[in-house]
PDB file of N, CA and C in Angstrom:
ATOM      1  N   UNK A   1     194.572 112.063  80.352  1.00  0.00           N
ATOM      2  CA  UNK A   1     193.711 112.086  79.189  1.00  0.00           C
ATOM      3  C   UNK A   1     193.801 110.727  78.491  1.00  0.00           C
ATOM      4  N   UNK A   2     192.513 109.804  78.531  1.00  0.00           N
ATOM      5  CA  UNK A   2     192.673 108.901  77.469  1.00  0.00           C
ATOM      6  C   UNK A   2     192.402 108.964  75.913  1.00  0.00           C
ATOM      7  N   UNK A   3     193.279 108.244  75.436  1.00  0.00           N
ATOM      8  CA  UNK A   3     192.766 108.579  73.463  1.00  0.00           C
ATOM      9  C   UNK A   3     192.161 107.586  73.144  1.00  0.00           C
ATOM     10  N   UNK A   4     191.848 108.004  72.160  1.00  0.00           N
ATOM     11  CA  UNK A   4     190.548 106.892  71.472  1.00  0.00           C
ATOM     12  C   UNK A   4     191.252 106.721  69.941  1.00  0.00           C
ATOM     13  N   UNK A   5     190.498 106.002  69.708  1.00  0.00           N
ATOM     14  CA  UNK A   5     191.594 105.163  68.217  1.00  0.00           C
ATOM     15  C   UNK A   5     191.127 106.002  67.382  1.00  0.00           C
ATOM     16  N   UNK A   6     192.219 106.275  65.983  1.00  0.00           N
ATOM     17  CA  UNK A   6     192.113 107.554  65.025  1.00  0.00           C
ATOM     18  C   UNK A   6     193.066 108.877  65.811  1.00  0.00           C
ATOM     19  N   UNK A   7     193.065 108.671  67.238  1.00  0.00           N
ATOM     20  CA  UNK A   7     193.892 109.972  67.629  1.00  0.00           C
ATOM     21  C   UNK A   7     195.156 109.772  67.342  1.00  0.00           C
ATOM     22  N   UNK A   8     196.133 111.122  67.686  1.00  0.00           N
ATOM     23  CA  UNK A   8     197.425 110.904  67.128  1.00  0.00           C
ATOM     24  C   UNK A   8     198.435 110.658  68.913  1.00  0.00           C
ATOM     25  N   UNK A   9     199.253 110.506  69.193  1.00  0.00           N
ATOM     26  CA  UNK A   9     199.636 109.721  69.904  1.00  0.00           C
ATOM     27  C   UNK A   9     201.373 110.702  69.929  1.00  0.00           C
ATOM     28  N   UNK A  10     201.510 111.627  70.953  1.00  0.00           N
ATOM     29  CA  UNK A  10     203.313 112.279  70.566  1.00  0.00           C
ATOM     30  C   UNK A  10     203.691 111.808  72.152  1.00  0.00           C
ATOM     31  N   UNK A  11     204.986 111.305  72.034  1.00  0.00           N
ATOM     32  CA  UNK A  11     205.756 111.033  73.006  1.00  0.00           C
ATOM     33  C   UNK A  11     207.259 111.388  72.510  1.00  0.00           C
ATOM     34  N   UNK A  12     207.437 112.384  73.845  1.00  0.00           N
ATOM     35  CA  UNK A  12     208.453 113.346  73.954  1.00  0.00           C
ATOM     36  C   UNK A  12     209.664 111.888  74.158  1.00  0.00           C
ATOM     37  N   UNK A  13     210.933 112.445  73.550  1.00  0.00           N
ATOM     38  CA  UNK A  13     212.203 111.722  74.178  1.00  0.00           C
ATOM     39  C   UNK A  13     212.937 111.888  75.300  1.00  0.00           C
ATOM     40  N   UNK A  14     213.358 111.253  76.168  1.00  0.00           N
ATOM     41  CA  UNK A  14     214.077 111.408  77.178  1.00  0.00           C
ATOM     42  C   UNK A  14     215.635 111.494  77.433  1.00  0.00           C
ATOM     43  N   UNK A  15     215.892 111.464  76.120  1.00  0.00           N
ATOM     44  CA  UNK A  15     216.953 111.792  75.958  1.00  0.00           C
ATOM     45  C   UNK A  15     217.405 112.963  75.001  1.00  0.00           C
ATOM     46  N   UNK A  16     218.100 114.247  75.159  1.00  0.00           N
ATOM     47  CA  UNK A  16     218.156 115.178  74.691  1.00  0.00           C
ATOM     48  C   UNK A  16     218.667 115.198  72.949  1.00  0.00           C
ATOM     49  N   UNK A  17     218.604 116.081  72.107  1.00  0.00           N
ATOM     50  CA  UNK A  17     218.745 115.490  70.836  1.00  0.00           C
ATOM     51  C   UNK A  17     218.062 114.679  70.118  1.00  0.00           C
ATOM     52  N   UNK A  18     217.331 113.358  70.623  1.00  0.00           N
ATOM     53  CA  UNK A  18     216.447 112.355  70.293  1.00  0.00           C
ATOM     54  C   UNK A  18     214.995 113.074  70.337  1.00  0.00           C
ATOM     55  N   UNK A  19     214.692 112.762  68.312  1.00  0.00           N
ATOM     56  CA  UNK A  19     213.601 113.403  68.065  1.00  0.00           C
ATOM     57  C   UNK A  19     212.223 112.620  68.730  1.00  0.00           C
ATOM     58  N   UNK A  20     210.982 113.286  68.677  1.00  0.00           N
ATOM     59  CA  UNK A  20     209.792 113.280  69.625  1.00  0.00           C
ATOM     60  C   UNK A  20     209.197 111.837  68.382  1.00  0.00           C
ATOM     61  N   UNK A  21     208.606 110.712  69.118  1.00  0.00           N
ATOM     62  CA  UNK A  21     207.824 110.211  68.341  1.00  0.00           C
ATOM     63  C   UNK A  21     206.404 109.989  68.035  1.00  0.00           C
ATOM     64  N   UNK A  22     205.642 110.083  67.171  1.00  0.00           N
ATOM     65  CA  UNK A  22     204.190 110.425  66.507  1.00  0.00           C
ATOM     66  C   UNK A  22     203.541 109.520  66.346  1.00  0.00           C
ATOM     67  N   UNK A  23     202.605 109.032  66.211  1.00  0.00           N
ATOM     68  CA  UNK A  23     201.979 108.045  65.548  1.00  0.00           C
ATOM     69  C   UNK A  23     200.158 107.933  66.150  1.00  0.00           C
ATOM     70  N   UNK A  24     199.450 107.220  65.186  1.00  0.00           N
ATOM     71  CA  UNK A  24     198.115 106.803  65.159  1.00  0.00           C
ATOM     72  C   UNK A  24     198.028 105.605  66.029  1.00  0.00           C
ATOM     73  N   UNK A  25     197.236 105.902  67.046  1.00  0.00           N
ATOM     74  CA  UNK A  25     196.606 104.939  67.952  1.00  0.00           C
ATOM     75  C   UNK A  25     195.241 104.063  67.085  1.00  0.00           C
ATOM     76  N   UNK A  26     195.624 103.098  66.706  1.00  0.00           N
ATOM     77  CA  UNK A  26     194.811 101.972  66.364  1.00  0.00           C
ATOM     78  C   UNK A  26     193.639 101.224  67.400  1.00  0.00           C
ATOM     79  N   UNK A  27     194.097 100.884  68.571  1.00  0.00           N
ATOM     80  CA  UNK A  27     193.392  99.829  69.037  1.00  0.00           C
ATOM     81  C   UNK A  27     194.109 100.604  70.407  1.00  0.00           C
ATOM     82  N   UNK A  28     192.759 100.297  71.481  1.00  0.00           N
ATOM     83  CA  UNK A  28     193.322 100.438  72.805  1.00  0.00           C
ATOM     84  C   UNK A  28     192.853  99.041  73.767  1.00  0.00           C
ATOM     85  N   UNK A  29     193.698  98.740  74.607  1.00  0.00           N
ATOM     86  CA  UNK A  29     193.246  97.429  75.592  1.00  0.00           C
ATOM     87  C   UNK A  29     193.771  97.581  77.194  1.00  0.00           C
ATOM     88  N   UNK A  30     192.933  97.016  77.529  1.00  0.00           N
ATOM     89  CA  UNK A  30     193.381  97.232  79.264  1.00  0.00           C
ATOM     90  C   UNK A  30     193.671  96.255  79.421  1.00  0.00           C
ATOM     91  N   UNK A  31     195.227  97.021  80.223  1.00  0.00           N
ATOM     92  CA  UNK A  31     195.940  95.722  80.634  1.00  0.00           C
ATOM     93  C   UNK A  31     196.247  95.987  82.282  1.00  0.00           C
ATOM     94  N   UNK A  32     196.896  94.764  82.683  1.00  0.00           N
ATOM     95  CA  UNK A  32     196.995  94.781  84.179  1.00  0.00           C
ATOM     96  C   UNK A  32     197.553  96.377  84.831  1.00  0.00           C
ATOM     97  N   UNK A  33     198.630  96.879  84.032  1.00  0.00           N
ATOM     98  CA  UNK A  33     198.541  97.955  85.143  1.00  0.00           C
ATOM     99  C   UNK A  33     197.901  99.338  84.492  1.00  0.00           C
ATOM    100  N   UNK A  34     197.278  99.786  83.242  1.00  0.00           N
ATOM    101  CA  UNK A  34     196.919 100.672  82.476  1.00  0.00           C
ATOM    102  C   UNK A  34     195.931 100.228  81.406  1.00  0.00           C
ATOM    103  N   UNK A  35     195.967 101.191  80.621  1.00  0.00           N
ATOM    104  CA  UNK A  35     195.652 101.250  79.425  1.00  0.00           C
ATOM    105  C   UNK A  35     196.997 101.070  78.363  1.00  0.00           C
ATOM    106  N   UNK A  36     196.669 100.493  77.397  1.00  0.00           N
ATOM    107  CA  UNK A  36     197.771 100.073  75.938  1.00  0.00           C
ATOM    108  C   UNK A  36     197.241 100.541  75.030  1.00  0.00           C
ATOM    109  N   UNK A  37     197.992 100.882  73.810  1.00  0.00           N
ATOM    110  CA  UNK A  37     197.638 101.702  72.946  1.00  0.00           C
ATOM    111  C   UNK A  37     198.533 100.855  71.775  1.00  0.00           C
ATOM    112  N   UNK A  38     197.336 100.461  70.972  1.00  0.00           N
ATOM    113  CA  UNK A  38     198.523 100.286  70.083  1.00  0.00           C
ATOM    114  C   UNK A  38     198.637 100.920  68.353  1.00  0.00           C
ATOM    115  N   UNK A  39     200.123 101.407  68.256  1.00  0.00           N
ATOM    116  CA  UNK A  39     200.051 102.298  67.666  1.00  0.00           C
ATOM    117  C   UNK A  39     200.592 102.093  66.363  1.00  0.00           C
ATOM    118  N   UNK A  40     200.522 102.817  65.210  1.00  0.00           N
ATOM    119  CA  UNK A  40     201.175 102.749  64.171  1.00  0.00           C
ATOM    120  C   UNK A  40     201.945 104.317  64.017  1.00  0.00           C
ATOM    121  N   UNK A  41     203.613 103.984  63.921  1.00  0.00           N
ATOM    122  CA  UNK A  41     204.441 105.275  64.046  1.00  0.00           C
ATOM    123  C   UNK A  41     204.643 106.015  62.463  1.00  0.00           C
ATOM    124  N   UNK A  42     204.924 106.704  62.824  1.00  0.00           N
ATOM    125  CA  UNK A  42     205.248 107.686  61.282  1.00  0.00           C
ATOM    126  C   UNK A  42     205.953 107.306  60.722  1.00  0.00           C
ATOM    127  N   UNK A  43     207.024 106.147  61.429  1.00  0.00           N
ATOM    128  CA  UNK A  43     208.066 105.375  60.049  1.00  0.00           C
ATOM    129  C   UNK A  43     207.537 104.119  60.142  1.00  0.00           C
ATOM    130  N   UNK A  44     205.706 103.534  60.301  1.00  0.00           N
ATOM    131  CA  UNK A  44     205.433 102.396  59.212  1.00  0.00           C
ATOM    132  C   UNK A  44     204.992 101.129  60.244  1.00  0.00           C
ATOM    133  N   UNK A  45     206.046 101.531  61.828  1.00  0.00           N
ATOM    134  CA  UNK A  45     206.205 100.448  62.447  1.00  0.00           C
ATOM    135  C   UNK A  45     205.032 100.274  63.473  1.00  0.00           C
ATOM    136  N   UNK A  46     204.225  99.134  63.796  1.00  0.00           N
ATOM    137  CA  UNK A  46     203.513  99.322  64.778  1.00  0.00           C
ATOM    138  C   UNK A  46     204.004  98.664  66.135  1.00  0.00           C
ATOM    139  N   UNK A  47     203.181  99.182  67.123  1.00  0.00           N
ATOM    140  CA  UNK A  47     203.871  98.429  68.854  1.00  0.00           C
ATOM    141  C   UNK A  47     202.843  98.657  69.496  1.00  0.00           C
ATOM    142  N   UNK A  48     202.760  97.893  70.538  1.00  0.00           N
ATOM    143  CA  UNK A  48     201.898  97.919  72.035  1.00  0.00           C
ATOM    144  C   UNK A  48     202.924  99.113  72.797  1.00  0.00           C
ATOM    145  N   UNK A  49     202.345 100.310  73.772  1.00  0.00           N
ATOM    146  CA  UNK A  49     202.725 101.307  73.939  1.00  0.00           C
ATOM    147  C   UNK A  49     201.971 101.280  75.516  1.00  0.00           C
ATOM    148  N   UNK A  50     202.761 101.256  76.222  1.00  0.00           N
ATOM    149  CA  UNK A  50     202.055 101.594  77.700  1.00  0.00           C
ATOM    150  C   UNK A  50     202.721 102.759  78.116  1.00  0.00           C
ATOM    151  N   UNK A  51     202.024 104.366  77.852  1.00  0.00           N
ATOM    152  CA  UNK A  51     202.725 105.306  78.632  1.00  0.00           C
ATOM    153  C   UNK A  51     202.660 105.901  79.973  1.00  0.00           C
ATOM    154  N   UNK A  52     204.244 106.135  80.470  1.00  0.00           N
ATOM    155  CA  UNK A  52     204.348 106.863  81.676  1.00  0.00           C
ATOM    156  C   UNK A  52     203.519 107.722  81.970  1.00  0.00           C
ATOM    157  N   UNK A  53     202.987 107.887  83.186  1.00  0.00           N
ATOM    158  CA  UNK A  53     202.693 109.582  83.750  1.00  0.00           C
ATOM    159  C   UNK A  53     203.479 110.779  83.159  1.00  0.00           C
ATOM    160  N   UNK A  54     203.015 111.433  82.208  1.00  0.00           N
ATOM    161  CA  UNK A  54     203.625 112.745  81.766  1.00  0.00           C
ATOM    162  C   UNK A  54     204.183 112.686  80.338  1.00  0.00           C
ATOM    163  N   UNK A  55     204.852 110.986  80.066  1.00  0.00           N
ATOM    164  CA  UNK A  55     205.582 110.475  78.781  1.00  0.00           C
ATOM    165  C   UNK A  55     204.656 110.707  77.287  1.00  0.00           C
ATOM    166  N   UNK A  56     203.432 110.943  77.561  1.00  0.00           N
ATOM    167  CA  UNK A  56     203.113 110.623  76.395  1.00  0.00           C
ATOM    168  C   UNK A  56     201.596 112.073  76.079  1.00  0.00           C
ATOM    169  N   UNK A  57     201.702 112.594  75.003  1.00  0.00           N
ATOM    170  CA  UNK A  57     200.329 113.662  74.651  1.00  0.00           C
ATOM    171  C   UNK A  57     199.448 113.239  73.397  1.00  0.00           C
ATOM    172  N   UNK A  58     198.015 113.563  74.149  1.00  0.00           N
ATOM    173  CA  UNK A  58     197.171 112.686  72.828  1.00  0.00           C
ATOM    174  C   UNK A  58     196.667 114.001  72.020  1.00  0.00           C
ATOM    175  N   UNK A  59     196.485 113.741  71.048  1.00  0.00           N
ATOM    176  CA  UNK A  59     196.131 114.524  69.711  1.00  0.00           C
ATOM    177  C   UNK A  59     195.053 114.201  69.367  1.00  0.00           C
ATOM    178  N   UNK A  60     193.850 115.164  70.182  1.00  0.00           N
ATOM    179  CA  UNK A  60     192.757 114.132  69.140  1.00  0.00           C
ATOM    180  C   UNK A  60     192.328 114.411  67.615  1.00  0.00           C
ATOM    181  N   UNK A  61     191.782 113.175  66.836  1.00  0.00           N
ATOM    182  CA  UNK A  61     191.897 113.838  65.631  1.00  0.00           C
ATOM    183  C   UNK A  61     190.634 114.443  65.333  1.00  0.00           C
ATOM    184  N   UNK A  62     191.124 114.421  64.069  1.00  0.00           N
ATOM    185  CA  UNK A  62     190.200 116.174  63.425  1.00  0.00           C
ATOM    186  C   UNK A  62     188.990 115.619  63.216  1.00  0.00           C
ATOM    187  N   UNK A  63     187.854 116.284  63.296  1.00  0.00           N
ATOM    188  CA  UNK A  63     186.516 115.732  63.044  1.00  0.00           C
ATOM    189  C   UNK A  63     186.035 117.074  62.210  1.00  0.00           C
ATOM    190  N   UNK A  64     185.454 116.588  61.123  1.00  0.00           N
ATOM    191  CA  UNK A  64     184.333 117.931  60.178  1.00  0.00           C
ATOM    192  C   UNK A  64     183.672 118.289  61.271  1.00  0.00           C
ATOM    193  N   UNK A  65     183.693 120.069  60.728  1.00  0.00           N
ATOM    194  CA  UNK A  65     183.162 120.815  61.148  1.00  0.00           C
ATOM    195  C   UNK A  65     181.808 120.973  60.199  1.00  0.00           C
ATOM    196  N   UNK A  66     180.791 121.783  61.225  1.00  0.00           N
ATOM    197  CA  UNK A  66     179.456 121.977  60.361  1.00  0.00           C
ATOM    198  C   UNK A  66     179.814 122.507  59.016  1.00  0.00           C
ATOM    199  N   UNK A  67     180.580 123.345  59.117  1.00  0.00           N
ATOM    200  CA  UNK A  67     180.996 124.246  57.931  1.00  0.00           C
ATOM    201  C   UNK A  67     181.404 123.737  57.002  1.00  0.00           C
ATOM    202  N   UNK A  68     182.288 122.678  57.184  1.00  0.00           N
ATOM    203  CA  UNK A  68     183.192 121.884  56.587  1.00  0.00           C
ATOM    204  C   UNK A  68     181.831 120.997  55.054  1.00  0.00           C
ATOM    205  N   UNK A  69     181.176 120.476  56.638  1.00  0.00           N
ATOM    206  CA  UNK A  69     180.047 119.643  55.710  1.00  0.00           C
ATOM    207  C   UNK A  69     178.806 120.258  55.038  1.00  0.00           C
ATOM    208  N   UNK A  70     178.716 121.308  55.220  1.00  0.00           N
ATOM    209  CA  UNK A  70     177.661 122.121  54.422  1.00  0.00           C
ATOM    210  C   UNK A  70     178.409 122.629  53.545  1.00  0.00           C
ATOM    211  N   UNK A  71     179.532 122.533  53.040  1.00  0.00           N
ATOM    212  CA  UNK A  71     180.610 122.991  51.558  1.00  0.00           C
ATOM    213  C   UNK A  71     180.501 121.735  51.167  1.00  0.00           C
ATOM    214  N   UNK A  72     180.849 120.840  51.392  1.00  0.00           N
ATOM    215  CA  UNK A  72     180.739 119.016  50.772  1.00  0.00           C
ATOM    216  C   UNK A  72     179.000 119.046  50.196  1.00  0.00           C
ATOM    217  N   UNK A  73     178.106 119.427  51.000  1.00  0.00           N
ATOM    218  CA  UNK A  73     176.659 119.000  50.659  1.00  0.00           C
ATOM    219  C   UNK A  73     176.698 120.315  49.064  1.00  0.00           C
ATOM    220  N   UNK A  74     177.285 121.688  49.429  1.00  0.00           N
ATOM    221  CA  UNK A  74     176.948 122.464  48.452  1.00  0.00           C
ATOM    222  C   UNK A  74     178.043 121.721  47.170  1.00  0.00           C
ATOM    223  N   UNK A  75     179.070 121.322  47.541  1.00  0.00           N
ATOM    224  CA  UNK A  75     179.732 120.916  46.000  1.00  0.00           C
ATOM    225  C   UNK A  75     178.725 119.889  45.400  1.00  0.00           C
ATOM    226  N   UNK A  76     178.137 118.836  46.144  1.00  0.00           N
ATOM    227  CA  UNK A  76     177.638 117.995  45.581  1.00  0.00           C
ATOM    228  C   UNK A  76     176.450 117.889  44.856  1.00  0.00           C
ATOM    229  N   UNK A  77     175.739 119.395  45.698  1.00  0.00           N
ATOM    230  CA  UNK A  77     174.462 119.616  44.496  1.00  0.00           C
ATOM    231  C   UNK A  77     174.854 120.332  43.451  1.00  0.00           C
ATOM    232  N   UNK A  78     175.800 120.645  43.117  1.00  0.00           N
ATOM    233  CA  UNK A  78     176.493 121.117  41.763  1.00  0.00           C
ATOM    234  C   UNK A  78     176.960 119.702  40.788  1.00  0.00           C
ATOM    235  N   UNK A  79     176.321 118.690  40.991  1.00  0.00           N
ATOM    236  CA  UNK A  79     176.975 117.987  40.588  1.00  0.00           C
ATOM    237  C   UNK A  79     176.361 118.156  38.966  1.00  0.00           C
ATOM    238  N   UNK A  80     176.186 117.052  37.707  1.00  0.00           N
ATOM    239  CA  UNK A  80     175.772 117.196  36.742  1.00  0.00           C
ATOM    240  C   UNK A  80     174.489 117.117  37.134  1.00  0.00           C
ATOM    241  N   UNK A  81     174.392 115.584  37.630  1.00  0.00           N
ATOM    242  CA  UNK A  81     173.337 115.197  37.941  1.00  0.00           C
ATOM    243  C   UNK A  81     172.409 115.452  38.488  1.00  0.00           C
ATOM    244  N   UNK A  82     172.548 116.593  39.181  1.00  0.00           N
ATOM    245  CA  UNK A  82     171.772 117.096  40.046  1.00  0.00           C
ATOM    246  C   UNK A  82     170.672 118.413  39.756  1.00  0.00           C
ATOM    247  N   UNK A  83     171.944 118.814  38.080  1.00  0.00           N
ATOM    248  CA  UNK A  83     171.416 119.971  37.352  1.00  0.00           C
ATOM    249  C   UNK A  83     170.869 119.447  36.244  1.00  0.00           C
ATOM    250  N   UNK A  84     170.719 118.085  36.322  1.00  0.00           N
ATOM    251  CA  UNK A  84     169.602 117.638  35.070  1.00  0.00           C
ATOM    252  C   UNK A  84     168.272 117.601  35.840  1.00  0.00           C
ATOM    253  N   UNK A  85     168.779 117.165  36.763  1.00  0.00           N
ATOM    254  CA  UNK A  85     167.106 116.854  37.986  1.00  0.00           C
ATOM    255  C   UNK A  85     166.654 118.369  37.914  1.00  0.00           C
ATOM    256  N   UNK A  86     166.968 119.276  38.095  1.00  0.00           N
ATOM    257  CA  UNK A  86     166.783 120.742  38.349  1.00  0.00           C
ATOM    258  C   UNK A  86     165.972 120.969  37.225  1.00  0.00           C
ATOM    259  N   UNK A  87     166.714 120.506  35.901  1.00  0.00           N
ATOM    260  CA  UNK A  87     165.981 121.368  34.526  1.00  0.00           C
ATOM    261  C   UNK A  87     164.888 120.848  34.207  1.00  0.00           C
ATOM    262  N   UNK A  88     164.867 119.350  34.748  1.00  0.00           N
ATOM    263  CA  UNK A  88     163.727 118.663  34.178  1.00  0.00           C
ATOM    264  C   UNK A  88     162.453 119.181  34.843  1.00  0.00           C
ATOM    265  N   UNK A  89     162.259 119.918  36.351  1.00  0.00           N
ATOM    266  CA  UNK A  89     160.850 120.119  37.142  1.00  0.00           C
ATOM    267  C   UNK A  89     160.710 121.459  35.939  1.00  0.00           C
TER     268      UNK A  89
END
């Protein structure tokens, strides 16, 4: 699976005890033997990231739903402004 920038980016540890690390894929580039990802981690730091076969799971991120955006369109015709336009026809 390739990710696309905005996705979230988890790579498991390989060593037992050692927590899983997270982060936002910024920018992707092809390089000689893959794809690179480069990422910004949950503690701040960013890196160029070339993952193993199996090393790494993409998260894609969240995109509005229809639903989502027909509640945004209904808050917004509640606005003031919108109920002066109303009173005035």
């Amino acid at each position: 699976m390739t990710g696309k920038v905005g996705d979230r980016i988890v790579v498991e540890s390989e060593s037992v005890g050692q927590p899983t690390r997270e982060g936002e894929i910024l920018e992707i580039t092809q390089g000689a033997v893959g794809l690179r990802y480069r990422v910004r981690w949950a503690d701040g730091h960013e890196t160029v990231f070339t993952p193993g076969g199996g090393a790494a799971r993409i998260v894609p991120a969240k995109t509005p739903t229809k639903a989502a955006s027909r509640t945004s369109k209904a808050k917004r015709a509640k606005t003031p402004a919108s109920k002066a336009k109303t009173a005035k026809r």
